[in-house]
Protein backbone atom coordinates (compact mmCIF):
# COMPACT_ATOMS: atom_id res chain seq x y z
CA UNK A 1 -35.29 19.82 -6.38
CA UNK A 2 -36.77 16.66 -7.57
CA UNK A 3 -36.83 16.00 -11.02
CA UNK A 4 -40.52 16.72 -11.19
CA UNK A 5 -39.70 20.26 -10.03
CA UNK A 6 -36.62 19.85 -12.74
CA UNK A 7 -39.54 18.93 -15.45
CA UNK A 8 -41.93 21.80 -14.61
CA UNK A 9 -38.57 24.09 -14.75
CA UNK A 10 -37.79 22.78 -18.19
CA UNK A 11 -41.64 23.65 -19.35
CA UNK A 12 -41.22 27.14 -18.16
CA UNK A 13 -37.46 27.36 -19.86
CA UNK A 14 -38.65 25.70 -23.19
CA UNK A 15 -40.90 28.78 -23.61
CA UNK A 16 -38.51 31.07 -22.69
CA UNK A 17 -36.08 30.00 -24.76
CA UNK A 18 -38.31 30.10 -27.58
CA UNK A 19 -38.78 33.62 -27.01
CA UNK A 20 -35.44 34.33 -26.46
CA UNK A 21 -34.13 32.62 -29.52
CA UNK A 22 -33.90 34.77 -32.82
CA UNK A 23 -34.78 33.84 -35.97
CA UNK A 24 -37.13 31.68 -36.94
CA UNK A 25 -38.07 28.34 -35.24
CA UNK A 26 -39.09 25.36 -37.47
CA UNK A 27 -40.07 23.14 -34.81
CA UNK A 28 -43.45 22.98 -33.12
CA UNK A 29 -43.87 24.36 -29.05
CA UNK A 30 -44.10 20.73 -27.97
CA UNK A 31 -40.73 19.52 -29.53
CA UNK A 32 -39.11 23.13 -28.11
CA UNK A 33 -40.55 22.62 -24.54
CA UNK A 34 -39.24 18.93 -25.04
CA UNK A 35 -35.89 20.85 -25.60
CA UNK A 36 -36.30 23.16 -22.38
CA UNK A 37 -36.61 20.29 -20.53
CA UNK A 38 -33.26 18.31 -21.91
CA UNK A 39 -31.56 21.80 -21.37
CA UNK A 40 -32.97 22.08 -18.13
CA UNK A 41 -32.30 18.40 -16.89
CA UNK A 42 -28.33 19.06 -18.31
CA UNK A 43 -27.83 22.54 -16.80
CA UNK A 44 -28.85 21.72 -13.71
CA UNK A 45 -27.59 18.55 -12.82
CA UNK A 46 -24.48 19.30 -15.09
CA UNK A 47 -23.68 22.32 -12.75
CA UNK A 48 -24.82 21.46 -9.73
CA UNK A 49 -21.92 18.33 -10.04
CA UNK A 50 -19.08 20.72 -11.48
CA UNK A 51 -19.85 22.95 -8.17
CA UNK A 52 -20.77 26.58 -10.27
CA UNK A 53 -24.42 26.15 -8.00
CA UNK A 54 -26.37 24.93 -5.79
CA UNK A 55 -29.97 23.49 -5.66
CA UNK A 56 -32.68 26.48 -5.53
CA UNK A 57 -30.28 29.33 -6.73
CA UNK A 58 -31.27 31.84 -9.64
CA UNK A 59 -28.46 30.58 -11.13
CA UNK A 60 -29.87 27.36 -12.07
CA UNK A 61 -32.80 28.92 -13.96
CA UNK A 62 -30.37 30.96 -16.04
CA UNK A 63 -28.29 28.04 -16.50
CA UNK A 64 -31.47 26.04 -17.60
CA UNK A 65 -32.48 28.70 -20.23
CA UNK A 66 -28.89 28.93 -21.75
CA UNK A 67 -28.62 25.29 -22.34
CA UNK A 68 -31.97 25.09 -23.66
CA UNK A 69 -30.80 28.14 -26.42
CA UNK A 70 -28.11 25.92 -26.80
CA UNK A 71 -29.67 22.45 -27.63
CA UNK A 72 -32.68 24.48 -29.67
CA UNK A 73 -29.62 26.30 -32.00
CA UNK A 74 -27.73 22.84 -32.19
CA UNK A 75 -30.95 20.94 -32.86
CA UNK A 76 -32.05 23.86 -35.26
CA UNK A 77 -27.99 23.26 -37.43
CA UNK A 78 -28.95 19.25 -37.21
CA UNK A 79 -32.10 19.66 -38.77
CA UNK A 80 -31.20 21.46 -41.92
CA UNK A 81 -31.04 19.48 -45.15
C-alpha cells in the first residue's frame, strides 16, 4: 500500500476512532482525522517493520484504529490546561 492508500486509511480510522473513543472530544473532525492519519501512518509502517503484519492484512486496519485511540487520548492529556 502506497501512502496514498495509507492516507485514505487514516481518513476512514480518524472517524472511527472518534466514534470509538469515550468521553468527550474537544477537538474538531479535521484535527481528529489529522490524528487517524498519524495513527495510521505509525501503525502501519511501525508494524509492518517489527514483523506483527503484513501489507493488506485486517490486522493493519485494527492496528491503525488503536494507534489513532492512542494519539487522540495522548493528544486529548496534552491539551488540558
Amino acid at each position: 500500500m502506497g501512502i496514498l492508500g495509507t492516507i485514505l486509511i487514516g481518513l476512514l480510522v480518524g472517524v472511527v476512532a472518534r466514534i470509538l473513543k469515550p468521553g468527550e472530544n474537544s477537538m474538531g473532525w479535521i484535527m481528529t482525522i489529522l490524528l487517524g492519519i498519524g495513527g495510521s501512518v505509525v501503525a502501519t509502517y511501525g508494524g509492518q517493520a517489527l514483523g506483527i503484519y503484513r501489507a493488506g492484512q485486517a490486522a493493519g486496519f485494527i492496528g491503525a484504529v488503536v494507534g489513532a485511540i492512542i494519539l487522540l487520548i495522548v493528544f486529548g492529556y496534552l491539551k488540558k490546561p
